[in-house]
PDB file of N, CA and C in Angstrom:
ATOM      1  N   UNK A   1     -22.777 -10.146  25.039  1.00  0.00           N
ATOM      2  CA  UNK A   1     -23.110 -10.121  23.633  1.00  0.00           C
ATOM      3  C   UNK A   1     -21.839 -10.381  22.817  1.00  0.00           C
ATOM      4  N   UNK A   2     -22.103 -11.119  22.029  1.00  0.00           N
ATOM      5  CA  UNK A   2     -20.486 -11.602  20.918  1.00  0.00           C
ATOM      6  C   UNK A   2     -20.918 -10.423  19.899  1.00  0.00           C
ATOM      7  N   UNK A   3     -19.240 -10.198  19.570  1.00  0.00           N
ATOM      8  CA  UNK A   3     -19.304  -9.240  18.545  1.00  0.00           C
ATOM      9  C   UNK A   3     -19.098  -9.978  17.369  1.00  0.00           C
ATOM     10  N   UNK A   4     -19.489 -10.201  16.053  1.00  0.00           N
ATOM     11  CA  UNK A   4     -19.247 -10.311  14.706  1.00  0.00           C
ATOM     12  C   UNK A   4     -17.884 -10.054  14.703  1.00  0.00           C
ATOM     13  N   UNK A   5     -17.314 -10.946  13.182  1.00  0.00           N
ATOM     14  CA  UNK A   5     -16.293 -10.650  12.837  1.00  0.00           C
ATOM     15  C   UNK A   5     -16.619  -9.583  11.675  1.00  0.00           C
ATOM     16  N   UNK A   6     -15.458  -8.653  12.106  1.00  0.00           N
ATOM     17  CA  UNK A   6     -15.715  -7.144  10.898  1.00  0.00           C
ATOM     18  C   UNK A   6     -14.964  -8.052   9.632  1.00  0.00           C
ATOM     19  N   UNK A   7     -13.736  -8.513   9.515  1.00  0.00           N
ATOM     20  CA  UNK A   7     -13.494  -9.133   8.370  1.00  0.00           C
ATOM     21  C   UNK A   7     -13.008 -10.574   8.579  1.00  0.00           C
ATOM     22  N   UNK A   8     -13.058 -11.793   7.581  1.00  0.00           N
ATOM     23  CA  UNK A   8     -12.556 -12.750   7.270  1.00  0.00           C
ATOM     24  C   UNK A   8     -11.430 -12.521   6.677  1.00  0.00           C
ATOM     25  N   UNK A   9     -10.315 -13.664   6.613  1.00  0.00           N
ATOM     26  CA  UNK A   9      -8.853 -13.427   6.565  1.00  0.00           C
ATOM     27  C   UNK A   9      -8.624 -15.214   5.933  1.00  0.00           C
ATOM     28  N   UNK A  10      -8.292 -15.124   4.913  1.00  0.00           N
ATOM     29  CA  UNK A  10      -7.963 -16.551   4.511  1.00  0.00           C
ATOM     30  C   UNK A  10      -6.483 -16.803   5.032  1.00  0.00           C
ATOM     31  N   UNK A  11      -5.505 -15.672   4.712  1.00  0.00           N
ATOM     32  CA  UNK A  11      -3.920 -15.872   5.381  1.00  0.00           C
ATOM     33  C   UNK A  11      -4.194 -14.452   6.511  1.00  0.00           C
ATOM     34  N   UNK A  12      -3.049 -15.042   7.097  1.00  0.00           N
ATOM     35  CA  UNK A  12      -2.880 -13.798   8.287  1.00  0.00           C
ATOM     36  C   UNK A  12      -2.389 -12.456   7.761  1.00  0.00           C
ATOM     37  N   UNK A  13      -2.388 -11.914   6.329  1.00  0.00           N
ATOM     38  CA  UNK A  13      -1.795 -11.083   5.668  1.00  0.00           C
ATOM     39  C   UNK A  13      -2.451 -10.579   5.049  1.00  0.00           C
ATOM     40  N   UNK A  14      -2.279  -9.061   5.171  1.00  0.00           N
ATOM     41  CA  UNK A  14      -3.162  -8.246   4.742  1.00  0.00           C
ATOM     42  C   UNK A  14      -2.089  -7.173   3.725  1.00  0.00           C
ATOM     43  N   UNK A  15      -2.961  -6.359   2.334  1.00  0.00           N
ATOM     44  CA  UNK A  15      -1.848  -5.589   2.031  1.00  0.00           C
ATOM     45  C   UNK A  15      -2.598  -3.970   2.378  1.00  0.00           C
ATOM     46  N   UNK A  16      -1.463  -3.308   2.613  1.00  0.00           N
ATOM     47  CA  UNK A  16      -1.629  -1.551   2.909  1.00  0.00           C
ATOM     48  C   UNK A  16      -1.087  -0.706   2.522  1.00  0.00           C
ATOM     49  N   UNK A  17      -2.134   0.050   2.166  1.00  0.00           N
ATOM     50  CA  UNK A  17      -1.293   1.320   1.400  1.00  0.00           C
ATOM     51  C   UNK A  17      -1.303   2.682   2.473  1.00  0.00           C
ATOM     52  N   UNK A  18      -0.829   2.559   3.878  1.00  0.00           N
ATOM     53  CA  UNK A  18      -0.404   3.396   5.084  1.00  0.00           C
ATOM     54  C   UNK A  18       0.603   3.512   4.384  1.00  0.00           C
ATOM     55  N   UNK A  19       1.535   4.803   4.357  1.00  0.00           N
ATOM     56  CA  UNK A  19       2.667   4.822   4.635  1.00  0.00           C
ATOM     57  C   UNK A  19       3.267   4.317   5.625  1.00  0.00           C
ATOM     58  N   UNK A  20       4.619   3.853   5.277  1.00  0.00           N
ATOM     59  CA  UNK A  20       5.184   2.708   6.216  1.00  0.00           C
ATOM     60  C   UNK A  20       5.350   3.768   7.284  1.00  0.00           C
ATOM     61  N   UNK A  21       5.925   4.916   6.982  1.00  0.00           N
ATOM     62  CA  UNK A  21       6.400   5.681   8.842  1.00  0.00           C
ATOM     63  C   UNK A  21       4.748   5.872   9.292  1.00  0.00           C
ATOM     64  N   UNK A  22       3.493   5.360   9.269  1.00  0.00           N
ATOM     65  CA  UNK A  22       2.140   5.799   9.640  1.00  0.00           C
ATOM     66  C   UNK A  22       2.788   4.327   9.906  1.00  0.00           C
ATOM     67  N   UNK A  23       2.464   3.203   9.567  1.00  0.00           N
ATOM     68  CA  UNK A  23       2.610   1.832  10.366  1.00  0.00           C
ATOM     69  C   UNK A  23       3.814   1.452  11.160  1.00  0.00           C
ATOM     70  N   UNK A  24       4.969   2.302  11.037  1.00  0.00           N
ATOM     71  CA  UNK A  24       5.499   2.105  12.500  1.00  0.00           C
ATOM     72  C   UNK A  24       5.598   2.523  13.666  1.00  0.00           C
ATOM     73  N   UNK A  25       5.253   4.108  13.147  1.00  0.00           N
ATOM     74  CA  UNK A  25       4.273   4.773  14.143  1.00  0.00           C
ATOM     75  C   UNK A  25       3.322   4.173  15.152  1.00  0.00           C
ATOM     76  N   UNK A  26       2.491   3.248  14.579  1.00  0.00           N
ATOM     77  CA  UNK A  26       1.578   2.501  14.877  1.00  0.00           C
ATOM     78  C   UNK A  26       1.989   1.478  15.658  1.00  0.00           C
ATOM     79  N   UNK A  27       2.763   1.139  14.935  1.00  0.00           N
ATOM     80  CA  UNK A  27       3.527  -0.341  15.959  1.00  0.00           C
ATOM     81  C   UNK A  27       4.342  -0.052  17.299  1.00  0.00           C
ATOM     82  N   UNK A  28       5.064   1.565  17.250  1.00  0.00           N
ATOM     83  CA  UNK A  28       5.747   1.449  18.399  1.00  0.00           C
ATOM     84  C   UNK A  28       4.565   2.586  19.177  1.00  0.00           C
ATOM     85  N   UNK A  29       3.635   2.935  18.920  1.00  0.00           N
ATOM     86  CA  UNK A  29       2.288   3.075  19.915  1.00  0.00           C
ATOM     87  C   UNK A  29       1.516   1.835  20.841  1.00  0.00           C
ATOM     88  N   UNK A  30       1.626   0.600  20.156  1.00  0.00           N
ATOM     89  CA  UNK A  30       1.082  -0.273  20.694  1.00  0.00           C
ATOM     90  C   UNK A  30       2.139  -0.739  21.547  1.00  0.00           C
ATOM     91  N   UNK A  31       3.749  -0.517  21.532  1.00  0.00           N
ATOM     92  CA  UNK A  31       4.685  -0.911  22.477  1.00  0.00           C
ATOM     93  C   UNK A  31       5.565  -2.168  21.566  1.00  0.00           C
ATOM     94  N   UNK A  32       5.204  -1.912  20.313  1.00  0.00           N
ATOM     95  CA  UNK A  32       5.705  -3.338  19.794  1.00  0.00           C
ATOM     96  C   UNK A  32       7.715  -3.562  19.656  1.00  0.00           C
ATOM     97  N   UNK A  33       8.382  -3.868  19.824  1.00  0.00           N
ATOM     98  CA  UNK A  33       9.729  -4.537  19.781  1.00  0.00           C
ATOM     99  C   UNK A  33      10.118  -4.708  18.600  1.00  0.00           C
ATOM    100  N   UNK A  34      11.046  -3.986  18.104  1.00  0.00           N
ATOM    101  CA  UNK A  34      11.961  -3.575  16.851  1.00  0.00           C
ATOM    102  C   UNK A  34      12.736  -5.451  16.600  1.00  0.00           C
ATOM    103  N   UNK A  35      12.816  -6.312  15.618  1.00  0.00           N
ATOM    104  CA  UNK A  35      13.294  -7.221  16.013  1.00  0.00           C
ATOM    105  C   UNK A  35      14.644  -7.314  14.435  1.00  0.00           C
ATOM    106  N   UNK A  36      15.463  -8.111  14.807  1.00  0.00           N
ATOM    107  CA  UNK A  36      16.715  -7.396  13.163  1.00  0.00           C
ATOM    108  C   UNK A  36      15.770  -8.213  12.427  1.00  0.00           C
ATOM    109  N   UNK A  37      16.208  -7.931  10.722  1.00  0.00           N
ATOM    110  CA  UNK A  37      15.853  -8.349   9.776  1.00  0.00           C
ATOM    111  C   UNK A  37      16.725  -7.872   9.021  1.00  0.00           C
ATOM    112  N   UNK A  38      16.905  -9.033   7.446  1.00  0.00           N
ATOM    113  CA  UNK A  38      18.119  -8.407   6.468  1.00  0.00           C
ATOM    114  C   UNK A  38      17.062  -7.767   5.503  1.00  0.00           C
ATOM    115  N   UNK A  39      15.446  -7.695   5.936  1.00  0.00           N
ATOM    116  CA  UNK A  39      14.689  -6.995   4.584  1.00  0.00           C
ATOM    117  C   UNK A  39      13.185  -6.445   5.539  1.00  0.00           C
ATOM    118  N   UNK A  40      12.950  -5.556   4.828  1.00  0.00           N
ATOM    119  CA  UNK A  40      11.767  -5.090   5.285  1.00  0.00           C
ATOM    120  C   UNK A  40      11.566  -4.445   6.842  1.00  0.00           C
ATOM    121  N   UNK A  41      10.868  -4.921   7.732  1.00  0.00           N
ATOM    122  CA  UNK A  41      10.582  -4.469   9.343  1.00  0.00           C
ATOM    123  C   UNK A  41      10.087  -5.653   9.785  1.00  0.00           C
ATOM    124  N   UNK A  42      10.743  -6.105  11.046  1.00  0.00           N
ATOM    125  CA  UNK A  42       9.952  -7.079  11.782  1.00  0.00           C
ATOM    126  C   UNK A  42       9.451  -6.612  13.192  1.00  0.00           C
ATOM    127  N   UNK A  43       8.637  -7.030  13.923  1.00  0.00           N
ATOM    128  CA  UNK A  43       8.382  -6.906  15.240  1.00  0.00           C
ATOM    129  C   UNK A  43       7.654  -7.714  16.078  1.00  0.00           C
ATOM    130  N   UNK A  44       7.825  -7.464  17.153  1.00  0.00           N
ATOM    131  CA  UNK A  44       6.905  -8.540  18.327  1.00  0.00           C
ATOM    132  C   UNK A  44       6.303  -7.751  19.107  1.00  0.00           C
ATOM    133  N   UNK A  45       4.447  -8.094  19.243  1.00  0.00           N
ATOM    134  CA  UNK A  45       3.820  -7.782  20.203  1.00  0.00           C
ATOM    135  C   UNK A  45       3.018  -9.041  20.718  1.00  0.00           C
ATOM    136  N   UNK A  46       2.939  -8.568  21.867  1.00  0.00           N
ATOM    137  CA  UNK A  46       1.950  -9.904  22.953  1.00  0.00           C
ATOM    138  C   UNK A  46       1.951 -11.301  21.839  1.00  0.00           C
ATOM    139  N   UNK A  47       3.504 -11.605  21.969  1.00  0.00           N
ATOM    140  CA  UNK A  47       3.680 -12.867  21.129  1.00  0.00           C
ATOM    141  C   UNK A  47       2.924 -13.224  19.782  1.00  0.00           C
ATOM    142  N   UNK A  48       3.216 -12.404  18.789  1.00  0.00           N
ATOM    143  CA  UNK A  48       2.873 -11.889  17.588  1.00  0.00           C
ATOM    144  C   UNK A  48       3.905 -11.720  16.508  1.00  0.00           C
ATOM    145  N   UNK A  49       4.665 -12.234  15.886  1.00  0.00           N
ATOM    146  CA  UNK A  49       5.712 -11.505  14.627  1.00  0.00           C
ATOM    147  C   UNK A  49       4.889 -11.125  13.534  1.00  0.00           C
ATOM    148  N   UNK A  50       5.286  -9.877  13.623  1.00  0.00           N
ATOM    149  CA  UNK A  50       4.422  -8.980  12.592  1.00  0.00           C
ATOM    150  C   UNK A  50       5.722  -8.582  11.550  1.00  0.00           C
ATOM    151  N   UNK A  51       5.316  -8.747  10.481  1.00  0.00           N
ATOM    152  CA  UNK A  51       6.325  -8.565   9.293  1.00  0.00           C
ATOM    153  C   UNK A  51       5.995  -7.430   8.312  1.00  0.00           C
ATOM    154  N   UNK A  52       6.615  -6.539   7.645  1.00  0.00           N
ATOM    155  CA  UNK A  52       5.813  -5.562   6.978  1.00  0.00           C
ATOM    156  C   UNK A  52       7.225  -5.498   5.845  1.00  0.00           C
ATOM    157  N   UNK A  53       6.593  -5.537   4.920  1.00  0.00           N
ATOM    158  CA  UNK A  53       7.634  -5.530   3.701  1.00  0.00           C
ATOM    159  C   UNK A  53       7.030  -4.521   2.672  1.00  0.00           C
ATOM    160  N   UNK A  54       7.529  -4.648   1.426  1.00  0.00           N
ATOM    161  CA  UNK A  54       7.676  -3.711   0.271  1.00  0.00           C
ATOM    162  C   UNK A  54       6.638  -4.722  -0.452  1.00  0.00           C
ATOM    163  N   UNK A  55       5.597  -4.019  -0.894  1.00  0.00           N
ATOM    164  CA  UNK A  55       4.716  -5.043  -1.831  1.00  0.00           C
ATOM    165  C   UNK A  55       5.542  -5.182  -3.112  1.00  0.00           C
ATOM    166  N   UNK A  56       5.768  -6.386  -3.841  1.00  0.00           N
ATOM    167  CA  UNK A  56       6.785  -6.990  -4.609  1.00  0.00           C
ATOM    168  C   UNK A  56       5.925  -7.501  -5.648  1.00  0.00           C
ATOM    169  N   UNK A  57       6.162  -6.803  -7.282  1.00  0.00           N
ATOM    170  CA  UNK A  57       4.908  -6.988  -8.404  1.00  0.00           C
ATOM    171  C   UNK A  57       3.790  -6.427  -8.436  1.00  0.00           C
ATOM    172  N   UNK A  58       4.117  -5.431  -8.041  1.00  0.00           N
ATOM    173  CA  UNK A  58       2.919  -4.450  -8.330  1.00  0.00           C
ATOM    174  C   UNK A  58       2.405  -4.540  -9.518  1.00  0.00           C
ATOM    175  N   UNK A  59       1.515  -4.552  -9.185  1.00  0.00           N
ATOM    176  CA  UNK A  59       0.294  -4.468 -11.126  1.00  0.00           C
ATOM    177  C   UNK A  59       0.527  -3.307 -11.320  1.00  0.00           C
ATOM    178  N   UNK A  60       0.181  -2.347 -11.050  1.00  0.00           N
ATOM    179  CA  UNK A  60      -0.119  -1.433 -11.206  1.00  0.00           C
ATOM    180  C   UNK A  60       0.935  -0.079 -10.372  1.00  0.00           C
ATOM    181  N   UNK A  61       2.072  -0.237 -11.005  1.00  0.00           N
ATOM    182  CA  UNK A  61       3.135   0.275 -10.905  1.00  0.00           C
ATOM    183  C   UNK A  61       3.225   2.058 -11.088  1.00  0.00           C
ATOM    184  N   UNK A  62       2.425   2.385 -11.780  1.00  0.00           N
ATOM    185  CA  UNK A  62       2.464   3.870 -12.439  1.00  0.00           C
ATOM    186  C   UNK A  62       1.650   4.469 -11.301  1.00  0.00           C
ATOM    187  N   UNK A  63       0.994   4.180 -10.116  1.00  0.00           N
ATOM    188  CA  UNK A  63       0.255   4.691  -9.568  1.00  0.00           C
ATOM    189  C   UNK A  63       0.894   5.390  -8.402  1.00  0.00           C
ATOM    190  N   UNK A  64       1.744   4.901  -8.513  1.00  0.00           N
ATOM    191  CA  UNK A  64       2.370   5.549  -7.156  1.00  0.00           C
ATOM    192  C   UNK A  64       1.735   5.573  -5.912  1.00  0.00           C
ATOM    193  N   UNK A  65       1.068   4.743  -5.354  1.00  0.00           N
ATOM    194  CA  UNK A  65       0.352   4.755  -4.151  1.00  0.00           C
ATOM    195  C   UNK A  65       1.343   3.140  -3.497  1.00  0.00           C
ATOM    196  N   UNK A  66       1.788   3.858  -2.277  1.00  0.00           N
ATOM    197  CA  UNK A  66       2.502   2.727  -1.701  1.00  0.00           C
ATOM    198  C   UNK A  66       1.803   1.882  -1.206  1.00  0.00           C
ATOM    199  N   UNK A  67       2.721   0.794  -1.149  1.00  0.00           N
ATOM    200  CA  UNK A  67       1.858  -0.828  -0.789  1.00  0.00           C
ATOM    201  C   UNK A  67       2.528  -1.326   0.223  1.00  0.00           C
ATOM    202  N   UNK A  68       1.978  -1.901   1.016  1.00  0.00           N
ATOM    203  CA  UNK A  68       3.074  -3.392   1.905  1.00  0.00           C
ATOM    204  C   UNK A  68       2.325  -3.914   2.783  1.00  0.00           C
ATOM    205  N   UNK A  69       2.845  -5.609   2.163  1.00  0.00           N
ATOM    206  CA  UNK A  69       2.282  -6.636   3.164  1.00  0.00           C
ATOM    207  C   UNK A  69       2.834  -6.557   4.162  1.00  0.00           C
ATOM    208  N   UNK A  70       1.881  -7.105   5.122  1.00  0.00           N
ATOM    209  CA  UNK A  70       1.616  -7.182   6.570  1.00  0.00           C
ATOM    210  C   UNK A  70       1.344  -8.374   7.120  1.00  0.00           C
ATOM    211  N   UNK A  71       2.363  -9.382   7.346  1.00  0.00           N
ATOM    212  CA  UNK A  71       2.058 -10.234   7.738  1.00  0.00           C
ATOM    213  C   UNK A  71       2.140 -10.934   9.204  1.00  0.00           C
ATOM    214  N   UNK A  72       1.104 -11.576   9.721  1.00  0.00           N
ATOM    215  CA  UNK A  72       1.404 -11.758  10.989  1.00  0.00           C
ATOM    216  C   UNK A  72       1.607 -13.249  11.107  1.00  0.00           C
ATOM    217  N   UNK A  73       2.607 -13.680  12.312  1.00  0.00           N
ATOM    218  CA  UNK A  73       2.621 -15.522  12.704  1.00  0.00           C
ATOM    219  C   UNK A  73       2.432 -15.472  13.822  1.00  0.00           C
ATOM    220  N   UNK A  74       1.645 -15.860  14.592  1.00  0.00           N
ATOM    221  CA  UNK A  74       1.624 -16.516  16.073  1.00  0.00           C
ATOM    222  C   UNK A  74      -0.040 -17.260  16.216  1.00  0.00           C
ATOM    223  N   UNK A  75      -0.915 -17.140  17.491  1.00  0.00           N
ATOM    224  CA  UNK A  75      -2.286 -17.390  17.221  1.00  0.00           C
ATOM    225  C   UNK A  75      -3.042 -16.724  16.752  1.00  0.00           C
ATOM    226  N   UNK A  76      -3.250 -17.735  15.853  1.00  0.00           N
ATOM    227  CA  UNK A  76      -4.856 -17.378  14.814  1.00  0.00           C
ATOM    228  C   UNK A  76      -5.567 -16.415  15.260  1.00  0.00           C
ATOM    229  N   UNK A  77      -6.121 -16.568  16.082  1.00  0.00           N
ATOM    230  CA  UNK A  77      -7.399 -15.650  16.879  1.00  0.00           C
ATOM    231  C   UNK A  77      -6.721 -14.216  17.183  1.00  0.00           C
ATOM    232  N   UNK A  78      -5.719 -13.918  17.845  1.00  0.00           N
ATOM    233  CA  UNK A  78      -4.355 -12.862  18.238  1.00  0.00           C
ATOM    234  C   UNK A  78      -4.511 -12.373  16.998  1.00  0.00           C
ATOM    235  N   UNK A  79      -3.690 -13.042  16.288  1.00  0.00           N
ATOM    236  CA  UNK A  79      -3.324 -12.291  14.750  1.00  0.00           C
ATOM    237  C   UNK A  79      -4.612 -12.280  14.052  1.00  0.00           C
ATOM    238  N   UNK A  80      -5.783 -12.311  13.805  1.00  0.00           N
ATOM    239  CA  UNK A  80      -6.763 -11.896  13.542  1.00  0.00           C
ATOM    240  C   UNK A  80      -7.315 -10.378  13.982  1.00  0.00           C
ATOM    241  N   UNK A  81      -7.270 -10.516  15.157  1.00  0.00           N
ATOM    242  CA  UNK A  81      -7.599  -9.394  16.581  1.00  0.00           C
ATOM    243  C   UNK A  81      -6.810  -8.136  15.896  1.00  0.00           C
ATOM    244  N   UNK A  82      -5.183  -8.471  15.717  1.00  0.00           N
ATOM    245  CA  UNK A  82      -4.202  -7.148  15.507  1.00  0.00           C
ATOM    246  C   UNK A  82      -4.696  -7.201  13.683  1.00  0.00           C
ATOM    247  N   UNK A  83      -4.942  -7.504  12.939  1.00  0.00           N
ATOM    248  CA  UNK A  83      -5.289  -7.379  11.508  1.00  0.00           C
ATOM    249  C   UNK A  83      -6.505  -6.073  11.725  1.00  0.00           C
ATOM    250  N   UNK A  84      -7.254  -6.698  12.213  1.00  0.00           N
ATOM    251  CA  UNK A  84      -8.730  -6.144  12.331  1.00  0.00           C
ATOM    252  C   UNK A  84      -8.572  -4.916  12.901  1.00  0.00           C
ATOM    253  N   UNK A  85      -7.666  -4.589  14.049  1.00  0.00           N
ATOM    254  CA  UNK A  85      -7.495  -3.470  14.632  1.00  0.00           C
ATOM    255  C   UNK A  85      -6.569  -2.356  13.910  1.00  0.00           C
ATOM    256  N   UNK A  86      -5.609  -3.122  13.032  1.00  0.00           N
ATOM    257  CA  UNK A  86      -5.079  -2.572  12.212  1.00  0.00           C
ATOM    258  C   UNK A  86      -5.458  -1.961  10.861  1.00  0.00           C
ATOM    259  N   UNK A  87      -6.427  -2.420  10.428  1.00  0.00           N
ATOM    260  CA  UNK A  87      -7.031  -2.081   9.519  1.00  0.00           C
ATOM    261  C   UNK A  87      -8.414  -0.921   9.793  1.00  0.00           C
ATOM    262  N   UNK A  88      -8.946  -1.495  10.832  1.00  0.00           N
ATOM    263  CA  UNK A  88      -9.975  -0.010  11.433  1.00  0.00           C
ATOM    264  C   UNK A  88      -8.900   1.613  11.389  1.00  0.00           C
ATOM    265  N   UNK A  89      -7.475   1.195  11.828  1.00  0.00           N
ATOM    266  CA  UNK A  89      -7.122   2.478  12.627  1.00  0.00           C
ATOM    267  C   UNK A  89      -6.643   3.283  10.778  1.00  0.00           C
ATOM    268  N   UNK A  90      -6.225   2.511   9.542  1.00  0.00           N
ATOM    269  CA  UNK A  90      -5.750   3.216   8.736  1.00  0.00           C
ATOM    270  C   UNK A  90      -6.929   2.933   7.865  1.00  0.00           C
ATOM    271  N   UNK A  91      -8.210   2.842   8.569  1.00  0.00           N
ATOM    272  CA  UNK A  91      -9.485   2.711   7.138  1.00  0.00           C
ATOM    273  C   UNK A  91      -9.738   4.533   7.153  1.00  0.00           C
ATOM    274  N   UNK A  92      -9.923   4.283   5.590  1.00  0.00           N
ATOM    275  CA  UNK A  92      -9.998   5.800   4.890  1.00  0.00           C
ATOM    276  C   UNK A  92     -11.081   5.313   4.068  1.00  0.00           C
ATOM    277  N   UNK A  93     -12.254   6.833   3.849  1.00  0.00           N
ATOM    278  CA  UNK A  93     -12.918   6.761   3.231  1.00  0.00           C
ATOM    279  C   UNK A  93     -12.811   7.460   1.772  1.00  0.00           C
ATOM    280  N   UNK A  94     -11.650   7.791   1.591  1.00  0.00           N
ATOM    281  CA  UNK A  94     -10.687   8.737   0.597  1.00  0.00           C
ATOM    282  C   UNK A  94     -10.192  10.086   0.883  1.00  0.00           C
ATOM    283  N   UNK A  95     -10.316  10.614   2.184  1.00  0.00           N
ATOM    284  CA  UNK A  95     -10.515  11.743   2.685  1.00  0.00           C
ATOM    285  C   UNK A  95      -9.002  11.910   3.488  1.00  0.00           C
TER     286      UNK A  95
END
């Protein structure tokens, strides 16, 4: 049986309001590889660069709820897979 896609993704980038130590947490659970960068966090899993930065222009600045893109480069389908899985594990229903 094929499973449905839970979400569509026009770019491989998604934004999150996890706290970043909850998403690296996350990343070095899955085994992912610390890689340098002069900004933000980079990493590699199962041939994946996953990028996680400081959301930059916030609209809505007074809210204080942290932000950061999440961006992934490698295959489409891969980086779809880790979006989707990533987003199930920090979906909140406000609770």
């Amino acid at each position: 049986m094929e499973v449905p896609f839970l979400f569509t993704y026009r770019e491989l980038k998604i934004i999150s309001a996890a706290p970043i130590s909850q998403i690296i947490g996350y990343l070095n659970e899955l085994g992912a590889i610390p890689l340098e960068t002069t900004c933000g966090f980079k990493y590699e899993l199962a041939g994946l660069e996953i990028e996680i930065n400081q959301f930059e222009n916030d609209t809505y600045p007074d809210i204080g709820v942290p932000r950061h893109t999440v961006v992934v480069n490698g295959d489409k389908e891969s980086a779809q897979d880790f979006l989707t899985a990533f987003r199930l594990r920090f979906l909140s229903a406000g609770g």
